[in-house]
C-alpha atoms as a PDB file:
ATOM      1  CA  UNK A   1     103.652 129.723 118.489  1.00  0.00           C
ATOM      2  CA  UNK A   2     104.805 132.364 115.402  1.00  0.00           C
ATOM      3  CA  UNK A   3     103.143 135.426 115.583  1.00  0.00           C
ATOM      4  CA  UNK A   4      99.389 135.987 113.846  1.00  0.00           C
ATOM      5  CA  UNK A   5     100.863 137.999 111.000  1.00  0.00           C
ATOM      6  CA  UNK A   6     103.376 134.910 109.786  1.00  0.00           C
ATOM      7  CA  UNK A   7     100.079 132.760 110.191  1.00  0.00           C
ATOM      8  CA  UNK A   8      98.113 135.321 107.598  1.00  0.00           C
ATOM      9  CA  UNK A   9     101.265 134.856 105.772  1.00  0.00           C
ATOM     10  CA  UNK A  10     101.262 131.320 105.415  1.00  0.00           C
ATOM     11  CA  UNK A  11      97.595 131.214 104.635  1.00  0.00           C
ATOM     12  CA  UNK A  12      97.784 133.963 102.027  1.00  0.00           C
ATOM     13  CA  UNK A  13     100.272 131.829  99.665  1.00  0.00           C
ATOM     14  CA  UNK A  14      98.368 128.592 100.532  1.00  0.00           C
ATOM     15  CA  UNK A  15      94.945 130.023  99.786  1.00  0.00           C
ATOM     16  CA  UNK A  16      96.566 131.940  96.511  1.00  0.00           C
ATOM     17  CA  UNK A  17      98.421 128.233  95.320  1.00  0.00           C
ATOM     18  CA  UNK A  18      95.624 125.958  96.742  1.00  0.00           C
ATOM     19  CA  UNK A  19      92.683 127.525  94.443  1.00  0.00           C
ATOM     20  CA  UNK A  20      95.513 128.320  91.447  1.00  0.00           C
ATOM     21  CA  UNK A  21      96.571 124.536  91.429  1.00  0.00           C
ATOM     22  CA  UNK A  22      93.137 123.133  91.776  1.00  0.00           C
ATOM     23  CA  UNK A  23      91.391 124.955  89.109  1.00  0.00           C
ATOM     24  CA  UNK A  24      94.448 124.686  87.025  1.00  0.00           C
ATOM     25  CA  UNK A  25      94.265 121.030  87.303  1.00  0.00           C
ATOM     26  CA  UNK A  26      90.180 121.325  86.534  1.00  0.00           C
ATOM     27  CA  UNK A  27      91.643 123.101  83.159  1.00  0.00           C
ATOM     28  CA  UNK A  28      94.133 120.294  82.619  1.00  0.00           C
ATOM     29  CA  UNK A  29      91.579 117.255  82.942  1.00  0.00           C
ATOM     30  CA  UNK A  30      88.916 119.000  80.744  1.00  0.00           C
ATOM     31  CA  UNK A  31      91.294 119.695  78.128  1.00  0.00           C
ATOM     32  CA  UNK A  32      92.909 116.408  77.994  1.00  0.00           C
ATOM     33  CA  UNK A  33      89.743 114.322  78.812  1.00  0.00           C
ATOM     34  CA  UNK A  34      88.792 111.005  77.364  1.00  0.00           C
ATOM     35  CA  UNK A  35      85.726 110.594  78.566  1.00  0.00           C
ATOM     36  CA  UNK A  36      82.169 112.765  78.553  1.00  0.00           C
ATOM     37  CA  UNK A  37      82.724 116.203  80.412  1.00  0.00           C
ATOM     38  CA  UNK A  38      80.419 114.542  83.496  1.00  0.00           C
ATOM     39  CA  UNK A  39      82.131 112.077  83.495  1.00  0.00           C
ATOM     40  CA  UNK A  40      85.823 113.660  83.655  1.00  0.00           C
ATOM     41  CA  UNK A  41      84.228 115.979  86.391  1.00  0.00           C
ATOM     42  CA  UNK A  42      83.156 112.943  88.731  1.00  0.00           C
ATOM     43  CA  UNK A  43      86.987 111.628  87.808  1.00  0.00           C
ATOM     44  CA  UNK A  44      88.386 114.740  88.741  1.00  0.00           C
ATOM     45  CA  UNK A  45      86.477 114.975  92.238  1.00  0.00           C
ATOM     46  CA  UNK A  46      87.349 110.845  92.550  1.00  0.00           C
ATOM     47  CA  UNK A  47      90.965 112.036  93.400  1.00  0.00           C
ATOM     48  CA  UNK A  48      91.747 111.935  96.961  1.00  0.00           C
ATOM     49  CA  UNK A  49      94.665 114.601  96.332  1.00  0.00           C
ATOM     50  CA  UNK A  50      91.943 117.127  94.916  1.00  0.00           C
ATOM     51  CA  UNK A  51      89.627 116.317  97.673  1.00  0.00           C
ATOM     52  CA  UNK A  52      92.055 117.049 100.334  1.00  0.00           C
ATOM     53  CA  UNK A  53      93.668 119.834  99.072  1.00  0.00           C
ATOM     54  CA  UNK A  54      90.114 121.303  98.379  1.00  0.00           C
ATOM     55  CA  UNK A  55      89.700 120.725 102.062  1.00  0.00           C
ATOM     56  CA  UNK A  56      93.120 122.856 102.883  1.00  0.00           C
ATOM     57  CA  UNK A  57      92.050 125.755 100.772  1.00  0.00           C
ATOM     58  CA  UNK A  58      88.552 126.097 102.307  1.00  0.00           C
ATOM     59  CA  UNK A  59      90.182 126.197 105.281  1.00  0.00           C
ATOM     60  CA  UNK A  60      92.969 128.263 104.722  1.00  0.00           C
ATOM     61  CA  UNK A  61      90.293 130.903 103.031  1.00  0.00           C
ATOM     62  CA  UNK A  62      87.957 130.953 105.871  1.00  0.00           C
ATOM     63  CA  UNK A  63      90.934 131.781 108.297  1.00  0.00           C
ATOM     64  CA  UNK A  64      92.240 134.287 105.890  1.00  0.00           C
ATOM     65  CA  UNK A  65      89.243 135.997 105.273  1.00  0.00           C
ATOM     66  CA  UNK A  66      87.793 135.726 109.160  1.00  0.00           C
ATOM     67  CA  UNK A  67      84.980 135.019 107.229  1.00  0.00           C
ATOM     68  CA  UNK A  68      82.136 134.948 110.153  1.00  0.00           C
ATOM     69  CA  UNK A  69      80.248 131.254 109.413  1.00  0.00           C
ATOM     70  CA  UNK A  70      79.574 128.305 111.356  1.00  0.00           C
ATOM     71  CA  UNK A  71      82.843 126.954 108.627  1.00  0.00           C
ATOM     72  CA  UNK A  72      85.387 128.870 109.665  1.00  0.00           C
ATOM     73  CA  UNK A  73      84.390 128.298 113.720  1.00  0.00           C
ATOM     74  CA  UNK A  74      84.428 124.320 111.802  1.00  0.00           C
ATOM     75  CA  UNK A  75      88.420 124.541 110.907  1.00  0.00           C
ATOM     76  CA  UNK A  76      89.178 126.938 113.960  1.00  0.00           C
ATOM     77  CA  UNK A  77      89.380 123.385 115.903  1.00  0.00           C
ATOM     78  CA  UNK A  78      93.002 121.908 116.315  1.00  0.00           C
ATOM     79  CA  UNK A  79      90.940 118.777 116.019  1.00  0.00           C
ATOM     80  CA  UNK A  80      90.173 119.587 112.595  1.00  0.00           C
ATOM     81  CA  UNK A  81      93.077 121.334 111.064  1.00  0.00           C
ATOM     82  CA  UNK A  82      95.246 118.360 112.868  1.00  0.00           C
ATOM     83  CA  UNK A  83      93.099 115.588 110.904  1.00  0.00           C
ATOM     84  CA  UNK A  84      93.544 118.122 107.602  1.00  0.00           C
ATOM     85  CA  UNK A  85      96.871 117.939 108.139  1.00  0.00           C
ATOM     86  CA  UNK A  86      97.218 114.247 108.491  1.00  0.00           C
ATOM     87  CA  UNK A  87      95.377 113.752 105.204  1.00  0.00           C
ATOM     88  CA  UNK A  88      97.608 116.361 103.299  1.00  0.00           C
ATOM     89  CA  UNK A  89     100.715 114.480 104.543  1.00  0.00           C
ATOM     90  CA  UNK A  90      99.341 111.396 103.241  1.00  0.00           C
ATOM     91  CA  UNK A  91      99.036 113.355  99.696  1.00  0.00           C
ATOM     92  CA  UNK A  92     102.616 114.500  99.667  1.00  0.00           C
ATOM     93  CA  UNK A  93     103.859 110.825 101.247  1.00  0.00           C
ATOM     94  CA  UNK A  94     102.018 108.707  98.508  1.00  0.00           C
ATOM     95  CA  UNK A  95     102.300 110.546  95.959  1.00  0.00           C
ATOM     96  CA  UNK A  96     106.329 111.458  96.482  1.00  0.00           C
ATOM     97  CA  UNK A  97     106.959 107.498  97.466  1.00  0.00           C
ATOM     98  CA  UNK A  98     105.071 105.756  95.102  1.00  0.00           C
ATOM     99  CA  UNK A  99     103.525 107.723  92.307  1.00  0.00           C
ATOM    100  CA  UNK A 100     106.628 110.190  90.844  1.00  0.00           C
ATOM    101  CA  UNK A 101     108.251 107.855  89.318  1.00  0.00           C
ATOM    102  CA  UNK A 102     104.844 106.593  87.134  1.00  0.00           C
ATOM    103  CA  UNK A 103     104.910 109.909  84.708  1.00  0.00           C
ATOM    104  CA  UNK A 104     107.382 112.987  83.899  1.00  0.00           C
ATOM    105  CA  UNK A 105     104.725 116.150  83.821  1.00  0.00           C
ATOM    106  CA  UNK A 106     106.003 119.394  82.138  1.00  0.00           C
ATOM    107  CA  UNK A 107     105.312 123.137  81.808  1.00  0.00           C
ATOM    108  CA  UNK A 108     101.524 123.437  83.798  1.00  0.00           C
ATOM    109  CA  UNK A 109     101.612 120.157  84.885  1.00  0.00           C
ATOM    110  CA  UNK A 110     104.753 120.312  86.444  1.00  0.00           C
ATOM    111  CA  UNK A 111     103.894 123.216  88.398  1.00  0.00           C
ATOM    112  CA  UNK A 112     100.131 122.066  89.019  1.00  0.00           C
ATOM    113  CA  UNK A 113     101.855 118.704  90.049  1.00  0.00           C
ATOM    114  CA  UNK A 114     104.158 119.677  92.689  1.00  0.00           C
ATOM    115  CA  UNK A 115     102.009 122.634  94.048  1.00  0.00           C
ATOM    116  CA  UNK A 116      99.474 119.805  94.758  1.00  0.00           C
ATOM    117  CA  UNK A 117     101.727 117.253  96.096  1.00  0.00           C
ATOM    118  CA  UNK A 118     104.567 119.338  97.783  1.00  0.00           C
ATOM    119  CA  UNK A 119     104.761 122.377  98.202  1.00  0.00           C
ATOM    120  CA  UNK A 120     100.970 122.793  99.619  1.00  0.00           C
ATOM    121  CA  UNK A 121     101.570 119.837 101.902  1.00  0.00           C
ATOM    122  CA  UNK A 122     104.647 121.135 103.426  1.00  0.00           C
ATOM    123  CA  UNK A 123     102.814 124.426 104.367  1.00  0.00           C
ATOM    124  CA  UNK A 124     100.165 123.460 105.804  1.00  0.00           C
ATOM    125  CA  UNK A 125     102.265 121.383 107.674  1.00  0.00           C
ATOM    126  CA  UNK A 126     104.380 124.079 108.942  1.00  0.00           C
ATOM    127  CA  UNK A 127     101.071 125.816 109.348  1.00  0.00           C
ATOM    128  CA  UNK A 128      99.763 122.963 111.958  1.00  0.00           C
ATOM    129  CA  UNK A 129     103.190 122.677 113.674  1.00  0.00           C
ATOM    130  CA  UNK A 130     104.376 126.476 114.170  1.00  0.00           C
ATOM    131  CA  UNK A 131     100.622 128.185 114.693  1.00  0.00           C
ATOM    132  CA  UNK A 132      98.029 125.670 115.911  1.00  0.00           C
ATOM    133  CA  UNK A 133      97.827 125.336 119.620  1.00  0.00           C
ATOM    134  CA  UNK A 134      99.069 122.060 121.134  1.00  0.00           C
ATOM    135  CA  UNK A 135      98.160 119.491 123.700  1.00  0.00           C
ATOM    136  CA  UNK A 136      94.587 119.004 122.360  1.00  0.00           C
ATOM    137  CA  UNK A 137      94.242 116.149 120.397  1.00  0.00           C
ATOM    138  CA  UNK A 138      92.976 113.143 122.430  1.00  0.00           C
ATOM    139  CA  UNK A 139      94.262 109.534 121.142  1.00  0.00           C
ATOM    140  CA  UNK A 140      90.898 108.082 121.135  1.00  0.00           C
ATOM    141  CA  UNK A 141      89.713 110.648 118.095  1.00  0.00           C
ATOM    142  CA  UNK A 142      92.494 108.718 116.146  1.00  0.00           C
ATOM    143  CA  UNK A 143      89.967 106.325 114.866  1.00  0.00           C
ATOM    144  CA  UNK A 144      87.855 108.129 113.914  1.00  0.00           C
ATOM    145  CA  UNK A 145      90.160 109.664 111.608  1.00  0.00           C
ATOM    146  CA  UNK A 146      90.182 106.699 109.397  1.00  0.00           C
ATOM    147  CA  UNK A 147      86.686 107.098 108.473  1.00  0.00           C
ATOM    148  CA  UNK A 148      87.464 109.405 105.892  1.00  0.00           C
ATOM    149  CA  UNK A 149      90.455 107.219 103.799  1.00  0.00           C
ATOM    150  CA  UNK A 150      87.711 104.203 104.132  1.00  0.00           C
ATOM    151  CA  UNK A 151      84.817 105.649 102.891  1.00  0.00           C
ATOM    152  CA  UNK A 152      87.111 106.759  99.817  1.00  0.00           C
ATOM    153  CA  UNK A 153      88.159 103.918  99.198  1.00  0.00           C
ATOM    154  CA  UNK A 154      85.289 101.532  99.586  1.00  0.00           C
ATOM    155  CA  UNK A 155      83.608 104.403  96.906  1.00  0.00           C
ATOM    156  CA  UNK A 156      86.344 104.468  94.586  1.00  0.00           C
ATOM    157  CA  UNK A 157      86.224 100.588  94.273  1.00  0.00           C
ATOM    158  CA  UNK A 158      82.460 100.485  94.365  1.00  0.00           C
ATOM    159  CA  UNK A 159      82.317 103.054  91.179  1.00  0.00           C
ATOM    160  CA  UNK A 160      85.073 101.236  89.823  1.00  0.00           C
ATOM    161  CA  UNK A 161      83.517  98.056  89.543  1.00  0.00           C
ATOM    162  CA  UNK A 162      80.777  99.737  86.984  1.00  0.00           C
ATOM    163  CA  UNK A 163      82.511 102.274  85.680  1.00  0.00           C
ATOM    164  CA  UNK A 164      86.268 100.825  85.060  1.00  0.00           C
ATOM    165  CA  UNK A 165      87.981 103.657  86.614  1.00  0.00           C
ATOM    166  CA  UNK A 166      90.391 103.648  89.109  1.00  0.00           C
ATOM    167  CA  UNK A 167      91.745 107.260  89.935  1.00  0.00           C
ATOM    168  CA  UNK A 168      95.057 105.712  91.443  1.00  0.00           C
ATOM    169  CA  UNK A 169      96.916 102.393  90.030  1.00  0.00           C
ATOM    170  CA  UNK A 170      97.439 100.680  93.417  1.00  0.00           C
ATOM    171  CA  UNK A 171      93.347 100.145  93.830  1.00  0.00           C
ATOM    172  CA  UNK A 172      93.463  99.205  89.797  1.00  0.00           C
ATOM    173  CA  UNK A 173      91.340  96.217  90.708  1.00  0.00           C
ATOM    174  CA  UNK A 174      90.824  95.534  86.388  1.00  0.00           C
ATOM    175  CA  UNK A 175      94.875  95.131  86.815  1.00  0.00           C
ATOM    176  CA  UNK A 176      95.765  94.067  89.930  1.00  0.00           C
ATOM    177  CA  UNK A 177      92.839  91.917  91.015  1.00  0.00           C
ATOM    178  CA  UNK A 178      90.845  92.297  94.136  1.00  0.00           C
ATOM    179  CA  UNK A 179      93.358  90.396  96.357  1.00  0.00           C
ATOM    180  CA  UNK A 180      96.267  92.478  95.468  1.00  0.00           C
ATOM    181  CA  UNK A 181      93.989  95.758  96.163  1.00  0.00           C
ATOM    182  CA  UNK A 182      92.264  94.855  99.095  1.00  0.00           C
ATOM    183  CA  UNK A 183      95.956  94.258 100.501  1.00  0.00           C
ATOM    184  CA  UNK A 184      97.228  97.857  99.157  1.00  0.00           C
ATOM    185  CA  UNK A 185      94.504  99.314 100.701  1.00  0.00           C
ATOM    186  CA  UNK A 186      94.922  97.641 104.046  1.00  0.00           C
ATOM    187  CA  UNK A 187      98.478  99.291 103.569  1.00  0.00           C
ATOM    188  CA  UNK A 188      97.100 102.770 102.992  1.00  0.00           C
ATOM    189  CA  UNK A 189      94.354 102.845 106.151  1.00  0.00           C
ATOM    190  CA  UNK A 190      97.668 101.468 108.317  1.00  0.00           C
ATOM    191  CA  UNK A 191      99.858 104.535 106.854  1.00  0.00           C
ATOM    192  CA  UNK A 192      96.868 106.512 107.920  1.00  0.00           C
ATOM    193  CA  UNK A 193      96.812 105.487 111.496  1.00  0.00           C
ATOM    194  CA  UNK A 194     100.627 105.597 112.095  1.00  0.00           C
ATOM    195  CA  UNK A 195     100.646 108.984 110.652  1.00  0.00           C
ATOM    196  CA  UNK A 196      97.594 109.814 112.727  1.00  0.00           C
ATOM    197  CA  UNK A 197      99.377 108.990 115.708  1.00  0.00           C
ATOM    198  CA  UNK A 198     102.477 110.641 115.133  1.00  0.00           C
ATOM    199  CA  UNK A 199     100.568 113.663 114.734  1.00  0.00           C
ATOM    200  CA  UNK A 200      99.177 113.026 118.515  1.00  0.00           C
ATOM    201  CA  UNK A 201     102.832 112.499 119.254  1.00  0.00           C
ATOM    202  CA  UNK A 202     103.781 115.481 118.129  1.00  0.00           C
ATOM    203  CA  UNK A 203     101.322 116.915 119.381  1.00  0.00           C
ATOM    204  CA  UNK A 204     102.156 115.847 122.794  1.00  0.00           C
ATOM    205  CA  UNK A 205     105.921 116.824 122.516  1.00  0.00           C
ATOM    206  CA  UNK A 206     105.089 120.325 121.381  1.00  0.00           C
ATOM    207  CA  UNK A 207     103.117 120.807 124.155  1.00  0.00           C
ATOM    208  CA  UNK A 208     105.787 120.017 126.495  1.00  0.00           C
END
């Protein structure tokens, strides 16, 4: 592993972009909304990029800080910044693969854009490879893992089907009916687990 100080390092900028991006974005939504304030507010949290990446700057703040709580001792697990770091990959994967080409953001967006789906999934990535200790993560936690992506997505189709709003276009199920979603999400909770076990993979190799 790098030494402590590149680990601050690394935190520092992903703390400093994490909370910059996501309250940027917070601005963005408000000011462009189309709906009732609540209502943009539960969209905005309905976004499994904002979720996550909320979930990376906590984490990243409470290690930065050493702030002394039962949540930093929480994401001082390699079980738990491993499974972070699965998520965020899914962010950056999804997003880079199958969403870029649906819109051509500028100026704040841009940068709001790519911070969320790039840049802050790459470092924390290189944050879990080079710093987190290795040789930890047992395969039958793998699972378990999944919980997370299927309980967002049962929600987001269960609010959907009163409300009429999909955060993402591949669970659209007002477009795409429930056949075609129920298959794309299938898809999604399989990327899931075969990026969940390359992790453990990885994992594994690093060790040795």
């Amino acid at each position: 592993m790098l030494s402590q100080g590149k680990m601050k390092l690394f935190l520092g900028v992903i703390t400093v972009c994490g909370w910059f991006a996501i309250v940027a974005q917070f601005y963005l939504i408000i000011e462009n909304r189309v709906a009732s304030i609540p209502e943009t507010m539960v969209r905005f949290f309905s976004f499994f990029t904002i979720l996550t990446n909320l979930l990376v700057a906590v984490y990243a703040t409470s290690l930065l800080l050493n702030i002394k709580s039962g949540i930093r001792l929480f994401f001082f697990k390699p079980l738990v910044v491993s499974v972070i770091a699965v998520y965020i990959t899914l962010v950056g994967i999804v997003y880079n693969i199958i969403l870029r080409h649906l819109w051509k953001p500028e100026g704040l967006h841009w940068i709001v854009d790519e911070l969320l789906h790039t840049a802050i999934p790459i470092m924390f990535i290189a944050v879990w490879f080079f710093f987190i200790p290795k040789g930890r993560l047992p395969w039958k936690n793998v699972a378990a893992w999944m919980l997370y992506p299927l309980f967002y997505i049962v929600f987001i189709l269960w609010r959907g089907s009163f409300s009429s709003y999909y955060p993402y276009p591949f669970i659209d199920i007002s477009v795409l009916g429930f056949t075609k979603v129920l298959i794309n999400s299938t898809g999604m909770l399989i990327a899931f687990l075969v990026v969940s076990v390359l992790f453990v993979i990885l994992d594994r190799y690093k060790k040795t």
